[in-house]
Protein backbone atom coordinates (compact mmCIF):
# COMPACT_ATOMS: atom_id res chain seq x y z
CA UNK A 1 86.68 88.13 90.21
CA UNK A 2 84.82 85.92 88.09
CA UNK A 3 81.87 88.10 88.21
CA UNK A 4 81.35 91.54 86.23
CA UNK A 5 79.52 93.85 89.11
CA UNK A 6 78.31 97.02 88.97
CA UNK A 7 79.57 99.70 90.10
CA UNK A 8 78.32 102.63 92.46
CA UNK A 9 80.09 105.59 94.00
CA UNK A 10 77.73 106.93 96.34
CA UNK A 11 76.96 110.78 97.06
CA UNK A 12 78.47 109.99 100.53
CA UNK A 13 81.78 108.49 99.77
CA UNK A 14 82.23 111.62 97.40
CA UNK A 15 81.40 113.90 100.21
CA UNK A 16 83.33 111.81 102.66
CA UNK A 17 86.19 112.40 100.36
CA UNK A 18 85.98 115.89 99.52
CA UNK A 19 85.65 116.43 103.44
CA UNK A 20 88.97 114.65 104.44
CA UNK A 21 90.93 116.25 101.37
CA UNK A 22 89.85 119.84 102.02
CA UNK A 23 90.95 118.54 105.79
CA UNK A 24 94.48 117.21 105.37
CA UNK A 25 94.92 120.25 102.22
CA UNK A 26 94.56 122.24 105.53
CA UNK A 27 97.37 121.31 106.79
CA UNK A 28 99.76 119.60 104.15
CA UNK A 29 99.31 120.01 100.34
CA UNK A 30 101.81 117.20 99.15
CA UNK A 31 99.92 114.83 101.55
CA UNK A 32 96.63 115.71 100.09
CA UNK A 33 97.97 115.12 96.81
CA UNK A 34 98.72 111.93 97.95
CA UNK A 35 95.80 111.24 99.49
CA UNK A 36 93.59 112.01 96.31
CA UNK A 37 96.27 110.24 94.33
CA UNK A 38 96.01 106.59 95.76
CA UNK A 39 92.20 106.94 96.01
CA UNK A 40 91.56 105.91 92.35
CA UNK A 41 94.03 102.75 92.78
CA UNK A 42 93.03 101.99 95.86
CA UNK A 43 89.04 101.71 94.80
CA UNK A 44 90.59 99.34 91.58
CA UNK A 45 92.03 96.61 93.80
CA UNK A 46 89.02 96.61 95.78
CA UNK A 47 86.82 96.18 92.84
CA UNK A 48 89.19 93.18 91.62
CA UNK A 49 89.03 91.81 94.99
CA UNK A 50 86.25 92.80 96.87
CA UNK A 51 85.98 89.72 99.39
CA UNK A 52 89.84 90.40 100.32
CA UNK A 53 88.57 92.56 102.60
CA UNK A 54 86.86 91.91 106.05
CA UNK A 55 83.41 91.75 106.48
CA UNK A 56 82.13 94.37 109.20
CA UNK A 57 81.36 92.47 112.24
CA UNK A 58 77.28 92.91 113.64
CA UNK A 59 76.57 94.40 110.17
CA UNK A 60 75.31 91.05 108.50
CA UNK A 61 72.51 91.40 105.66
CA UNK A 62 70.62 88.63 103.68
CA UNK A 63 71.23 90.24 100.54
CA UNK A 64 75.03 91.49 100.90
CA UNK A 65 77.87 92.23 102.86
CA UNK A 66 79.25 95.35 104.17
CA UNK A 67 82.96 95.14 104.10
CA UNK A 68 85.67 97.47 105.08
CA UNK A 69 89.36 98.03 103.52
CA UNK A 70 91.75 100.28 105.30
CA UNK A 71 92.99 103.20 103.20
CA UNK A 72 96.38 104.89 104.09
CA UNK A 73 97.29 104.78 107.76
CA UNK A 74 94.27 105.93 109.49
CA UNK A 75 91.07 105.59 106.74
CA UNK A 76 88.64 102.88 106.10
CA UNK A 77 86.87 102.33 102.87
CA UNK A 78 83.60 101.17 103.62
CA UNK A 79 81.63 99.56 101.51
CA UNK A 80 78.83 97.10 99.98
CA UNK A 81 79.30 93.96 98.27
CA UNK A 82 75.96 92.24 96.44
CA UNK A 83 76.49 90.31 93.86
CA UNK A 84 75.79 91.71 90.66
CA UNK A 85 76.50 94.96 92.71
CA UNK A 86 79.23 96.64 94.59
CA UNK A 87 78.55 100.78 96.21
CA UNK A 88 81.34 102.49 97.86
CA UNK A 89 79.46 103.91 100.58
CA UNK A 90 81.81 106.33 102.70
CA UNK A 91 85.49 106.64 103.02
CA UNK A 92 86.12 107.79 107.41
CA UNK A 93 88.57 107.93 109.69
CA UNK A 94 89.71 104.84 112.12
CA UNK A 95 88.45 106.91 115.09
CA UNK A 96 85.08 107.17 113.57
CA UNK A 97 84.63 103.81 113.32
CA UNK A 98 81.98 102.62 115.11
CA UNK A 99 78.89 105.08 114.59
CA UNK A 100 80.04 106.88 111.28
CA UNK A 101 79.89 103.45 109.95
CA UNK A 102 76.27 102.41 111.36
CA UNK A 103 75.20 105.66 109.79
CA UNK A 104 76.76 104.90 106.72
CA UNK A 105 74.77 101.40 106.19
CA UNK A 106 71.67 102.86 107.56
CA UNK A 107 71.70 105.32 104.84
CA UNK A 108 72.34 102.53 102.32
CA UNK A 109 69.50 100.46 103.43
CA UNK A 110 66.96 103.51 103.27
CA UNK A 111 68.30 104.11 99.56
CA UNK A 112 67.69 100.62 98.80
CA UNK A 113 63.93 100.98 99.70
């Protein structure tokens, strides 16, 4: 990345993330350990290489891109690329996809107002 962005971790990727944890602690401690564990590393690469991840598909903006990078087995990292600017939006499960993601960018384009 040639570019120095900013970067924002937004109130809904932390409560994304405190939801799954508290979730999978539920049911397995060592693999909520690892789950919190690989977030920090995980959030590094993408912010060295944000356009190494897909662009979400019917999500197109004139001043962005929303882009998704899976996360473990079953989670997708979703997030906002600008670029002087790059917000980690939500973190959701696979299965979620499709709306947990449109609510995701809809709250990022009303905080953008």
């Amino acid at each position: 990345m040639d570019k120095k962005r900013k970067v924002v971790v937004k109130r809904s990727f932390r409560d994304n993330l405190k939801r799954i944890f508290e979730f999978i602690r539920g049911q397995s401690v060592s693999n909520a350990e690892k789950f919190k564990d690989g977030i920090k590393p995980k959030l590094e690469e993408i912010e060295k290489h944000p356009e190494a991840h897909p662009k979400i598909q019917g999500l197109e903006n004139k001043d962005g891109e929303y882009r998704s990078a899976k996360y473990m087995k079953s989670f997708k990292i979703i997030y906002y690329l600008e670029e002087t600017l790059l917000s980690f939006l939500g973190i959701i499960h696979q299965k979620q996809d499709t709306q947990a993601t449109k609510d995701l960018v809809e709250k990022n384009e009303d905080d953008k107002k």
